[in-house]
PDB file of N, CA and C in Angstrom:
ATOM      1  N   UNK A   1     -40.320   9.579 -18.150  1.00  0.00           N
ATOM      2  CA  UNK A   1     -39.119  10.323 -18.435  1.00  0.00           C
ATOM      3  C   UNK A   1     -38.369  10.696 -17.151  1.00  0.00           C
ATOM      4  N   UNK A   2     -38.869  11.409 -16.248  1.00  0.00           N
ATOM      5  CA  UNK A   2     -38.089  11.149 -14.538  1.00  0.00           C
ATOM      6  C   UNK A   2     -37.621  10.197 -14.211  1.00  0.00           C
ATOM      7  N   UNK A   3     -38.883   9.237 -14.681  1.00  0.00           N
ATOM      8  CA  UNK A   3     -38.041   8.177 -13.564  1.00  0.00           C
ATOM      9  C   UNK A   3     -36.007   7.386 -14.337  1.00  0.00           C
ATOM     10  N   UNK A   4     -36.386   8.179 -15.594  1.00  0.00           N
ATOM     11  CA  UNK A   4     -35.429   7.470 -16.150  1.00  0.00           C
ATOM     12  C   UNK A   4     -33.954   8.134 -16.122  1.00  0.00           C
ATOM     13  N   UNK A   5     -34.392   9.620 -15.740  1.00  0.00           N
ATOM     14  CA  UNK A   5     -33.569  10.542 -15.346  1.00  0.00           C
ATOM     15  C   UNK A   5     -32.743  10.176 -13.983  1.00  0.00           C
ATOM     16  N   UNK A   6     -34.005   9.795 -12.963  1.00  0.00           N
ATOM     17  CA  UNK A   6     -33.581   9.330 -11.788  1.00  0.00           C
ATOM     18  C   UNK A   6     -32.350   8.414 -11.985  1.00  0.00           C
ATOM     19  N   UNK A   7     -32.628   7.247 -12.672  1.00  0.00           N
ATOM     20  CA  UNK A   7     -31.811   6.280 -12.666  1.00  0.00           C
ATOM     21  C   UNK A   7     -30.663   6.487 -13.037  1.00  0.00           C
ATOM     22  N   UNK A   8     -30.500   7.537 -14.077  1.00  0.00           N
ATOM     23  CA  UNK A   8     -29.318   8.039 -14.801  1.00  0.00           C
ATOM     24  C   UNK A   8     -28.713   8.889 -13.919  1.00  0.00           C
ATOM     25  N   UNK A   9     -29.364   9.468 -12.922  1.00  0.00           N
ATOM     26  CA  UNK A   9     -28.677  10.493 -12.197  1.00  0.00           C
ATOM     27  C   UNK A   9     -27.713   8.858 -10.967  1.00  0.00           C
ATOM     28  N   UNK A  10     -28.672   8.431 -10.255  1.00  0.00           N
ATOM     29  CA  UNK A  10     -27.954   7.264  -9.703  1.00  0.00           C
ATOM     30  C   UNK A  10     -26.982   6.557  -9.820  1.00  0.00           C
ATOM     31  N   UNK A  11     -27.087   6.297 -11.399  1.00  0.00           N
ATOM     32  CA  UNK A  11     -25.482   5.578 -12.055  1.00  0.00           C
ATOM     33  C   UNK A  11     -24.822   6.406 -12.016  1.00  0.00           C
ATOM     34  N   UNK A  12     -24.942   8.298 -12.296  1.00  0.00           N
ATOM     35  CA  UNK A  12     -23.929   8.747 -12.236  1.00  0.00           C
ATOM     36  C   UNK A  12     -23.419   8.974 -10.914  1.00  0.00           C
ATOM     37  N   UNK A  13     -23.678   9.164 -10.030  1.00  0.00           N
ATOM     38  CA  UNK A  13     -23.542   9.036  -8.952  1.00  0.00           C
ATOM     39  C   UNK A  13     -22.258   8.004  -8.385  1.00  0.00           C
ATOM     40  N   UNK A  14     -23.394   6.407  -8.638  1.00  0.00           N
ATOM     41  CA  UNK A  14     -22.600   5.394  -7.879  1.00  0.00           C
ATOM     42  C   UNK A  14     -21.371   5.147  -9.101  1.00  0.00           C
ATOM     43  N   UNK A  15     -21.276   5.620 -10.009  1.00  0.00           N
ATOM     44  CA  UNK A  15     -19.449   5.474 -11.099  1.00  0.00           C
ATOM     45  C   UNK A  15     -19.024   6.590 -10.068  1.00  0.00           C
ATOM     46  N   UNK A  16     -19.304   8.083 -10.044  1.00  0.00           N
ATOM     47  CA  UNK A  16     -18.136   8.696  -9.539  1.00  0.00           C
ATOM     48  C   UNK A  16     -17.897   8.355  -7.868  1.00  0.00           C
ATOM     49  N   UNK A  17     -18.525   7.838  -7.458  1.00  0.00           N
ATOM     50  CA  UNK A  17     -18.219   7.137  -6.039  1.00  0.00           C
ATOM     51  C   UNK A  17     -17.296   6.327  -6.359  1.00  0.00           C
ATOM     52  N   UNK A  18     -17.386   5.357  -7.260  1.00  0.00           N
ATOM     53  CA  UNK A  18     -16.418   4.170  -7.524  1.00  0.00           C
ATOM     54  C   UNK A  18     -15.554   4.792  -8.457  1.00  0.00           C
ATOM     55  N   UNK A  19     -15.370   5.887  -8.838  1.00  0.00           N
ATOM     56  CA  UNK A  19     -14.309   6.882  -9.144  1.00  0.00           C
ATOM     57  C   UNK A  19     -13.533   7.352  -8.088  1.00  0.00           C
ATOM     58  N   UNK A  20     -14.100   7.749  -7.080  1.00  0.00           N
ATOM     59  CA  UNK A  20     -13.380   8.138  -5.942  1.00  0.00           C
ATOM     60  C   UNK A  20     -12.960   7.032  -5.241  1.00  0.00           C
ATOM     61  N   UNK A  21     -13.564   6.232  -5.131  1.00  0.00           N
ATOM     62  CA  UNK A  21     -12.826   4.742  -4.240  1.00  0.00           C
ATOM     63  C   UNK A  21     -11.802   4.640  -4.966  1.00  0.00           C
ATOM     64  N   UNK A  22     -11.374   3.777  -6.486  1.00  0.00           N
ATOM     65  CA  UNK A  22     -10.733   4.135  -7.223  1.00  0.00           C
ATOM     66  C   UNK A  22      -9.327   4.744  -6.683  1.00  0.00           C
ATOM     67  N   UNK A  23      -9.154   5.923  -6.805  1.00  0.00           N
ATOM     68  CA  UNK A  23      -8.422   7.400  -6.626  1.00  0.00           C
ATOM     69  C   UNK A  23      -7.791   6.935  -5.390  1.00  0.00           C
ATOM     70  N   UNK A  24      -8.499   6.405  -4.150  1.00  0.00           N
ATOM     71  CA  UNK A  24      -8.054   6.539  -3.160  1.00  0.00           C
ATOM     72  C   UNK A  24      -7.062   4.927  -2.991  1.00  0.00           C
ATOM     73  N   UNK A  25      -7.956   4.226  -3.604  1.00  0.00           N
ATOM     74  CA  UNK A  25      -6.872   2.799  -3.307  1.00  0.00           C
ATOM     75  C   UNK A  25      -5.753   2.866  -4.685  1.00  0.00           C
ATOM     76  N   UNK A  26      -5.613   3.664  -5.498  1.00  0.00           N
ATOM     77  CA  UNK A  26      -4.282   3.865  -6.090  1.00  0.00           C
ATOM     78  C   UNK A  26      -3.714   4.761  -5.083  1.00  0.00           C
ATOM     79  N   UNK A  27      -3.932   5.343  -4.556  1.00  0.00           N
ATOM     80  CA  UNK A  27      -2.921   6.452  -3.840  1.00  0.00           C
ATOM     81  C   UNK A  27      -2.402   5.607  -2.424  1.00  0.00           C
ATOM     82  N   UNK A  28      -3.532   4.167  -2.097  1.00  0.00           N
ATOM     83  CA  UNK A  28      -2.613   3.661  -1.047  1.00  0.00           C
ATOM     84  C   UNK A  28      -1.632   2.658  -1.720  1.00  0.00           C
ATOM     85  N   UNK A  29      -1.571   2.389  -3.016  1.00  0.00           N
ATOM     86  CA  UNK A  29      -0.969   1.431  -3.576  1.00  0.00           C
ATOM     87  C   UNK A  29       0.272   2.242  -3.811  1.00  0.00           C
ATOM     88  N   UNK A  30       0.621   3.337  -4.196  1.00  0.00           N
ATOM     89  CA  UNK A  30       1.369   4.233  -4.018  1.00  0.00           C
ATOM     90  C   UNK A  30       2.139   4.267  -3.050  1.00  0.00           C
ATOM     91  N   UNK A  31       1.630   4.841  -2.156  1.00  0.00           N
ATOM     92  CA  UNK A  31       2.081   4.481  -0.745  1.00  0.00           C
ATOM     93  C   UNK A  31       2.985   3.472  -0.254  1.00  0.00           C
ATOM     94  N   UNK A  32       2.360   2.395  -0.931  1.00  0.00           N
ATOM     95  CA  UNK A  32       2.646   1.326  -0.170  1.00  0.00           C
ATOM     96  C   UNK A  32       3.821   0.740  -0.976  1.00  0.00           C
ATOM     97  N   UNK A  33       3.923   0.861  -2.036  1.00  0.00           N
ATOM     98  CA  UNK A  33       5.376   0.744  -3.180  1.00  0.00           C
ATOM     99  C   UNK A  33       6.230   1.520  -2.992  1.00  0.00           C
ATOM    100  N   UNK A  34       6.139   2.991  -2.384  1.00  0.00           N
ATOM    101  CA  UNK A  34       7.099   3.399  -1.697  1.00  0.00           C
ATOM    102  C   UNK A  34       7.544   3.279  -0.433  1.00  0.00           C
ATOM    103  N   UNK A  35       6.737   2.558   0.503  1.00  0.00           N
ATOM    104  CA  UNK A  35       7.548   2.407   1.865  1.00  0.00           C
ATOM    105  C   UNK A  35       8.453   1.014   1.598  1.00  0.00           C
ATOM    106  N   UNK A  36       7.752   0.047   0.481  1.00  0.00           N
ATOM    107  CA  UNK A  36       8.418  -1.263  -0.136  1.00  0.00           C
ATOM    108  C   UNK A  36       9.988  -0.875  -0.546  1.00  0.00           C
ATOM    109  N   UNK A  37       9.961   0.134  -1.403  1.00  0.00           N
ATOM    110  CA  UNK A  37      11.195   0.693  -2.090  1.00  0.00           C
ATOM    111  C   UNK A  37      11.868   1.259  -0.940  1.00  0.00           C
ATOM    112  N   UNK A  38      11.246   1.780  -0.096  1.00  0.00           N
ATOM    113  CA  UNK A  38      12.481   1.862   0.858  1.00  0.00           C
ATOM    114  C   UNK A  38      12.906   0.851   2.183  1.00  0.00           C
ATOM    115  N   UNK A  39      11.804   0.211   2.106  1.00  0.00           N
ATOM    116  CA  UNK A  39      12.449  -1.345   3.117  1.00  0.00           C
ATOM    117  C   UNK A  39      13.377  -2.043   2.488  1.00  0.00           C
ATOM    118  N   UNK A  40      13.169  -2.433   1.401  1.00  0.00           N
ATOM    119  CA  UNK A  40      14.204  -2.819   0.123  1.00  0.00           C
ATOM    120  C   UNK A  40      15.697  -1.665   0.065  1.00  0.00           C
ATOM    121  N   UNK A  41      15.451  -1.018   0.714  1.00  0.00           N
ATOM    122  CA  UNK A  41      17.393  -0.146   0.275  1.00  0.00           C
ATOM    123  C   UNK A  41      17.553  -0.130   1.845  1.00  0.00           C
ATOM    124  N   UNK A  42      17.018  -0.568   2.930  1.00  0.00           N
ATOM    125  CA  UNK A  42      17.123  -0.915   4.043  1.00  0.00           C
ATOM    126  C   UNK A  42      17.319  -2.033   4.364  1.00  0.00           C
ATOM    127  N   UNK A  43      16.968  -3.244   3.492  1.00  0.00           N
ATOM    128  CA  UNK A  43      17.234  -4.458   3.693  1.00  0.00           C
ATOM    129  C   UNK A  43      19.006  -4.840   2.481  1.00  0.00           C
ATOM    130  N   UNK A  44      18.875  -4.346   1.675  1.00  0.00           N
ATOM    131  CA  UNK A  44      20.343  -4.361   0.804  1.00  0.00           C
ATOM    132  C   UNK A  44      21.428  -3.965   1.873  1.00  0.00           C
ATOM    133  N   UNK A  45      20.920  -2.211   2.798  1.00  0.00           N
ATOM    134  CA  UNK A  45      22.224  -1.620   2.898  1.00  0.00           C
ATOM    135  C   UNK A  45      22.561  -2.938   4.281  1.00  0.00           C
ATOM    136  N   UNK A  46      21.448  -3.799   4.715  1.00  0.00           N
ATOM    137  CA  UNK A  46      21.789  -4.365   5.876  1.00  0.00           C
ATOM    138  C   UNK A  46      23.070  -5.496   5.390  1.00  0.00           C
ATOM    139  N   UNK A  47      22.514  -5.971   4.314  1.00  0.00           N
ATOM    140  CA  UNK A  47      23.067  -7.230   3.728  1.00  0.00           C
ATOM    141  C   UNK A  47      24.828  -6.330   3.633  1.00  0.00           C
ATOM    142  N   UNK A  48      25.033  -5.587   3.356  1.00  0.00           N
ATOM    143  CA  UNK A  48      26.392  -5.145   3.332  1.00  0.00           C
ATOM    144  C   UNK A  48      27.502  -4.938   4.172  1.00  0.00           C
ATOM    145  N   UNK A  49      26.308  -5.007   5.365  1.00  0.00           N
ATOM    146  CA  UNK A  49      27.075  -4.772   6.702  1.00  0.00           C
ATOM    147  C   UNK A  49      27.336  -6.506   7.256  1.00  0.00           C
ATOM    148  N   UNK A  50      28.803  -6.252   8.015  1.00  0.00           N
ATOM    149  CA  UNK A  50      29.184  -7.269   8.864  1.00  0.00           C
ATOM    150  C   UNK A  50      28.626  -7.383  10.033  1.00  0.00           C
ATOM    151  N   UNK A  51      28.237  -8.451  10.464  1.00  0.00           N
ATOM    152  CA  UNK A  51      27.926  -9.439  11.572  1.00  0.00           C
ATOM    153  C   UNK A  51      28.145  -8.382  12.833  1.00  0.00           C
ATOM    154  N   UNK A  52      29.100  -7.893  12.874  1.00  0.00           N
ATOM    155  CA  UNK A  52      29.551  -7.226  14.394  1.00  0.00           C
ATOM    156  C   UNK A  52      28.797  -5.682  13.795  1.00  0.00           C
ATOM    157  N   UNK A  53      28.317  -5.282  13.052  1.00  0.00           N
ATOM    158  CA  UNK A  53      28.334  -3.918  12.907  1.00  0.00           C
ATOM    159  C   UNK A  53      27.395  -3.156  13.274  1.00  0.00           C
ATOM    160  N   UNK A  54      27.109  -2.070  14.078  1.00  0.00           N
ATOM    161  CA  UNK A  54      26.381  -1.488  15.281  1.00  0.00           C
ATOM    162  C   UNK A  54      25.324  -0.865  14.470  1.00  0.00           C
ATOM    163  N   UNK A  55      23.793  -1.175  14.402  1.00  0.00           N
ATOM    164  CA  UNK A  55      22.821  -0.563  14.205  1.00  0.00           C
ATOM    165  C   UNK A  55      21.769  -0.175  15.301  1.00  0.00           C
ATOM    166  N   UNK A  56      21.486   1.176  14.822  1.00  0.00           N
ATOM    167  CA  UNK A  56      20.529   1.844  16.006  1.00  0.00           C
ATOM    168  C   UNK A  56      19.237   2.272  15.318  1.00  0.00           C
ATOM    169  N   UNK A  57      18.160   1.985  16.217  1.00  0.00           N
ATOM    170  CA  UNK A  57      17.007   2.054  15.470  1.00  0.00           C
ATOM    171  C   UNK A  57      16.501   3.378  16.427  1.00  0.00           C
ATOM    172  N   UNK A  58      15.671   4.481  15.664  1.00  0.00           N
ATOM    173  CA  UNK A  58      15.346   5.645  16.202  1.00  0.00           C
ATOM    174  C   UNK A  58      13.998   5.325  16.929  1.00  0.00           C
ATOM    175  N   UNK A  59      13.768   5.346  18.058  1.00  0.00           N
ATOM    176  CA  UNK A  59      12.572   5.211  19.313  1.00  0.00           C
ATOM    177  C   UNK A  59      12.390   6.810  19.626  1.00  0.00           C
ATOM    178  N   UNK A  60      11.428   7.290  19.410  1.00  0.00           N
ATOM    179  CA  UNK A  60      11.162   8.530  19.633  1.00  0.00           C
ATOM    180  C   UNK A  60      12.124   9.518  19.288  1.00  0.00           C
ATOM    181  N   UNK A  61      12.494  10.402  20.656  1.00  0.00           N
ATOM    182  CA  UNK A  61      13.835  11.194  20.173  1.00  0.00           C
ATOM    183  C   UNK A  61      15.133  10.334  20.586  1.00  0.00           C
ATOM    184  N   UNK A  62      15.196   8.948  20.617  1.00  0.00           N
ATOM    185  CA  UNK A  62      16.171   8.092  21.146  1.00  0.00           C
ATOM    186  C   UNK A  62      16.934   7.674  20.191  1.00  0.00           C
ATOM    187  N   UNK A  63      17.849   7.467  20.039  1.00  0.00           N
ATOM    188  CA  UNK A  63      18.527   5.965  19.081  1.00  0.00           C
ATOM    189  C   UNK A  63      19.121   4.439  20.102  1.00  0.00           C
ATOM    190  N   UNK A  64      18.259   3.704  19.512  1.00  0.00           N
ATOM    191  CA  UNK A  64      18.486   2.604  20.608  1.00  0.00           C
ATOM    192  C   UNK A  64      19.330   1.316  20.045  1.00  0.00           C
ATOM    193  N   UNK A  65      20.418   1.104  20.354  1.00  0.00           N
ATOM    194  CA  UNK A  65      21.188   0.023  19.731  1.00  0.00           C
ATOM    195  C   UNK A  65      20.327  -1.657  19.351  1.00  0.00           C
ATOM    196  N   UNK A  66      20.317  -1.588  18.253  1.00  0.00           N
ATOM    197  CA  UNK A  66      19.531  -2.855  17.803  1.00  0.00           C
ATOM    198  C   UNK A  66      20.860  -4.315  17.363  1.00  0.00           C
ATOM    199  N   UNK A  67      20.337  -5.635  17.656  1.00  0.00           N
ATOM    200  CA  UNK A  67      21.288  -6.568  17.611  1.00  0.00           C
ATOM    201  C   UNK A  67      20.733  -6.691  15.722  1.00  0.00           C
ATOM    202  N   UNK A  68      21.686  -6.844  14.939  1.00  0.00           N
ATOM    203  CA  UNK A  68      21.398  -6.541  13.512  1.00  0.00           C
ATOM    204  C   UNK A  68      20.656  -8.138  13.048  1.00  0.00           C
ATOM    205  N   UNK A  69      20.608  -9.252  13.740  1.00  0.00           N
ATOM    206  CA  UNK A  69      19.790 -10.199  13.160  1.00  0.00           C
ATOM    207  C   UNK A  69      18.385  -9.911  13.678  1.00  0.00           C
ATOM    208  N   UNK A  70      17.735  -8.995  14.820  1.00  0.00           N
ATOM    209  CA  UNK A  70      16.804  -8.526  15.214  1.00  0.00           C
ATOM    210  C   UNK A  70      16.022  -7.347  14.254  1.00  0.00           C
ATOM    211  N   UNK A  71      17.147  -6.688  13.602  1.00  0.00           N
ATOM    212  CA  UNK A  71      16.849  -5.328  13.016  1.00  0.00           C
ATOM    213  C   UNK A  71      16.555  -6.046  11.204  1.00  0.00           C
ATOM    214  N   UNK A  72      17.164  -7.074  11.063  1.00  0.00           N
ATOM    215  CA  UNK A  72      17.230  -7.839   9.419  1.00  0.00           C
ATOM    216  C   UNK A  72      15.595  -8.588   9.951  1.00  0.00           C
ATOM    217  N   UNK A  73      15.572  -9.057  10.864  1.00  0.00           N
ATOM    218  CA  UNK A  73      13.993 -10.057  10.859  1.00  0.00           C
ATOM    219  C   UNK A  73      12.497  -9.310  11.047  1.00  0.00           C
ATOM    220  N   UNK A  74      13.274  -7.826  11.344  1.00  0.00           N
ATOM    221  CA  UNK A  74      11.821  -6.643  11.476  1.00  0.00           C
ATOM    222  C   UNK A  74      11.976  -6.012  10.076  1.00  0.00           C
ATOM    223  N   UNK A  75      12.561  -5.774   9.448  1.00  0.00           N
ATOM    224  CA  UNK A  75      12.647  -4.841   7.910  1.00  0.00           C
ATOM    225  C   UNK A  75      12.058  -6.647   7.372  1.00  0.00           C
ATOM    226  N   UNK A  76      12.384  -7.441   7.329  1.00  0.00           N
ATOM    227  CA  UNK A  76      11.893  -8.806   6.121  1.00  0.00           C
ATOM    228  C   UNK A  76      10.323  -8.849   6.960  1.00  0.00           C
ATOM    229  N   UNK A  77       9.533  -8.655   7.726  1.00  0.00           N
ATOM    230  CA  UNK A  77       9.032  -8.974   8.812  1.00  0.00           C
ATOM    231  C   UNK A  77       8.176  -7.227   7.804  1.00  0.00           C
ATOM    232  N   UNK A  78       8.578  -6.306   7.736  1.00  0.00           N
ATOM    233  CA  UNK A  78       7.470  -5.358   6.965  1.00  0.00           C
ATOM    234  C   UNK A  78       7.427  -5.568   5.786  1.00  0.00           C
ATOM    235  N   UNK A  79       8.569  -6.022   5.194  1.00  0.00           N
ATOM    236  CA  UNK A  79       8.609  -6.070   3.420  1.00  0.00           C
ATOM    237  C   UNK A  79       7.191  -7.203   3.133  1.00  0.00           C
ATOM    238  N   UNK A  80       7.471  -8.389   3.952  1.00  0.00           N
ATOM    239  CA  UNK A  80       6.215  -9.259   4.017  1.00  0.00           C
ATOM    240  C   UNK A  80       4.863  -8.640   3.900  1.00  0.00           C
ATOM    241  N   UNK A  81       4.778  -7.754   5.167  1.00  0.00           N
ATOM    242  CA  UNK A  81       3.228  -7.373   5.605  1.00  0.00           C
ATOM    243  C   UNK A  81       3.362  -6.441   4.300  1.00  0.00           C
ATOM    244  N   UNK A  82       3.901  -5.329   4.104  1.00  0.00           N
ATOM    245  CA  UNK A  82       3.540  -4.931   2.896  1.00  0.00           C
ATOM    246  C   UNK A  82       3.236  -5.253   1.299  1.00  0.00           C
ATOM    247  N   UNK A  83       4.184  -6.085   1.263  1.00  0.00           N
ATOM    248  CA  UNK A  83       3.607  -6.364   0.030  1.00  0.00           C
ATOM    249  C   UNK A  83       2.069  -7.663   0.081  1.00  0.00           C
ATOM    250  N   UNK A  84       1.695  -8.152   0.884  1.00  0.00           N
ATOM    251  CA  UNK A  84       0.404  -8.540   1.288  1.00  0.00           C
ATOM    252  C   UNK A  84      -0.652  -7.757   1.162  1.00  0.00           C
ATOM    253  N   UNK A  85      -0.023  -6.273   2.011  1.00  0.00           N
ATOM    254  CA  UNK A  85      -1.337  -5.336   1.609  1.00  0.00           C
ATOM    255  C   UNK A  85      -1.574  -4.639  -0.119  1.00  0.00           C
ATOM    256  N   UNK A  86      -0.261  -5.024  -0.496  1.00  0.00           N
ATOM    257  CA  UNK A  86      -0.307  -4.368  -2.037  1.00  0.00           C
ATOM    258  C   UNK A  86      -1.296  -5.272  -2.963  1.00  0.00           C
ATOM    259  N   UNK A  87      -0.900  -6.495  -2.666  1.00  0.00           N
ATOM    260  CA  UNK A  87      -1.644  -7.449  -3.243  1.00  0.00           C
ATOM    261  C   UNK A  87      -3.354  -7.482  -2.792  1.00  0.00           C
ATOM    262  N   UNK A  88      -3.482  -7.018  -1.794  1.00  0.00           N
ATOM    263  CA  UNK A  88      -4.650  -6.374  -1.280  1.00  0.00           C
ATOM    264  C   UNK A  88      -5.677  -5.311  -1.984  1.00  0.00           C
ATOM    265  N   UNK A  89      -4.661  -4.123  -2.060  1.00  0.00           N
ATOM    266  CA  UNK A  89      -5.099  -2.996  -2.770  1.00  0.00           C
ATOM    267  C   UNK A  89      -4.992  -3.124  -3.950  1.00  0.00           C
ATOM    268  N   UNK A  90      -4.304  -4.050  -4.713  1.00  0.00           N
ATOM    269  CA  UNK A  90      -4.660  -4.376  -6.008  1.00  0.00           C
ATOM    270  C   UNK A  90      -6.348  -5.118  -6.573  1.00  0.00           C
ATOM    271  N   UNK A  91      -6.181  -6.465  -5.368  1.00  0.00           N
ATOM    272  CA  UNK A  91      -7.790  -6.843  -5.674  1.00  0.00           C
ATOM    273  C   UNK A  91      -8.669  -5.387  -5.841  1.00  0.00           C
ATOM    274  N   UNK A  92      -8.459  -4.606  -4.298  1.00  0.00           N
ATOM    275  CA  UNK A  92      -9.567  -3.935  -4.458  1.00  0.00           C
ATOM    276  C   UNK A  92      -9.657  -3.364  -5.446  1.00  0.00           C
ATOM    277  N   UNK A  93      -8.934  -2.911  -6.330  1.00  0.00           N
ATOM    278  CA  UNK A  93      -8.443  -1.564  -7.381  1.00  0.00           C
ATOM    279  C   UNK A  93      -9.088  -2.502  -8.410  1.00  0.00           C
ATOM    280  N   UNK A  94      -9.149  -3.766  -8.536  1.00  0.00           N
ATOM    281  CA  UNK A  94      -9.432  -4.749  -9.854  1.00  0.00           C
ATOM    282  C   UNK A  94     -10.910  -4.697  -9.611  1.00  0.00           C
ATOM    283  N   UNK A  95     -11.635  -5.180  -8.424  1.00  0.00           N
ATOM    284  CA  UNK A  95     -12.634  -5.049  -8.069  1.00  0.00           C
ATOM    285  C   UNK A  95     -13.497  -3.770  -8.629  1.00  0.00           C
ATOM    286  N   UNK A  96     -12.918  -2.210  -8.238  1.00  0.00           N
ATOM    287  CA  UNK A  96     -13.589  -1.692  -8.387  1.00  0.00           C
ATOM    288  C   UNK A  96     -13.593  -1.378 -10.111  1.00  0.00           C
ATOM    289  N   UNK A  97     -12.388  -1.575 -10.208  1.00  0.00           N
ATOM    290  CA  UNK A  97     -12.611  -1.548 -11.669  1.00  0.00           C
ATOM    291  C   UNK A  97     -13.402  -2.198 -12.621  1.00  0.00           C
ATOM    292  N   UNK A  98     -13.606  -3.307 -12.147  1.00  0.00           N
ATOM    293  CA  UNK A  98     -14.684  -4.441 -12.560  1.00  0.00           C
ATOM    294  C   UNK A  98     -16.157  -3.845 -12.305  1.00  0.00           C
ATOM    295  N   UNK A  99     -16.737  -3.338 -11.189  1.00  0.00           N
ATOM    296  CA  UNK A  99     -17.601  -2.779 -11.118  1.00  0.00           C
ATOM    297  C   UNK A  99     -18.098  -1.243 -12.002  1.00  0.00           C
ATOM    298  N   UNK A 100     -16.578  -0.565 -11.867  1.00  0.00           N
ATOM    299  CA  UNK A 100     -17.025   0.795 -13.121  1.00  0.00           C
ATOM    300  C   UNK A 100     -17.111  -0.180 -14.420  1.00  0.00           C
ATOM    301  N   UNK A 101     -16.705  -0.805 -14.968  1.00  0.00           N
ATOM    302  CA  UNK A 101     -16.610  -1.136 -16.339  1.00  0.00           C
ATOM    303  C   UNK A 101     -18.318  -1.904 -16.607  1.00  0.00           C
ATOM    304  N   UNK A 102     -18.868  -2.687 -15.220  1.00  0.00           N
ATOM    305  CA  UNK A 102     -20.165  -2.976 -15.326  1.00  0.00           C
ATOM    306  C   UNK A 102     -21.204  -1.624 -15.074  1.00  0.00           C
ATOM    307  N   UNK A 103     -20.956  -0.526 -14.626  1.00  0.00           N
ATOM    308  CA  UNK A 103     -22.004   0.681 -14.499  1.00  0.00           C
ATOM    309  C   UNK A 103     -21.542   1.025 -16.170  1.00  0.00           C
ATOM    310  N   UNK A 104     -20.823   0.802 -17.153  1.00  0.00           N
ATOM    311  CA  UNK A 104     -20.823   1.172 -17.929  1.00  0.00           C
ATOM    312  C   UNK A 104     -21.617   1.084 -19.308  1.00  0.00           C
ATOM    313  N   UNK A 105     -21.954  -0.543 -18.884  1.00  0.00           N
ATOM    314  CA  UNK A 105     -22.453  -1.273 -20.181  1.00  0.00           C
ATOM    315  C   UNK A 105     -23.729  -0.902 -20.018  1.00  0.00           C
TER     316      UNK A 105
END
């Protein structure tokens, strides 16, 4: 009868661990759909602007004049890396989900 307790205490254990993993890779998926949503209204407002039109990118307490095909190839240049990592934190999120649904059976 312990030892069976033991085991039951263990599963409960390793689910709310993979409850908390869980928790934490939705909250970077979160994250990460909102810095997307705003590279995306950073990459539109670029598309609106003309060829000659003066963008400054903030460097510390600086604003430093950026050439706008430099400033369009670094915003497409994060939209990339991010949504890579989304697709990332999704495996993991599937993963762990796959694993709670097997501590279940």
């Amino acid at each position: 009868m312990a030892e069976q307790q033991q085991r039951l205490q263990a599963l409960t254990e390793e689910y709310q661990k993979l409850q908390t993993d869980l928790q934490t890779s939705i909250s970077s998926r979160q994250k990460l759909e909102s810095q997307q949503q705003e590279n995306k209204s950073v990459q539109k407002e670029f598309s609106a602007l003309s060829s000659d039109s003066n963008i400054y990118k903030l460097v510390g307490p600086v604003l430093l004049k950026q050439d706008k095909t430099e400033a369009v190839m670094a915003v497409d240049g994060r939209l990339e890396f991010i949504e890579k990592e989304i697709k990332r934190v999704e495996q993991a999120i599937k993963d762990v989900q796959d694993k709670s649904d097997g501590l279940k059976m």
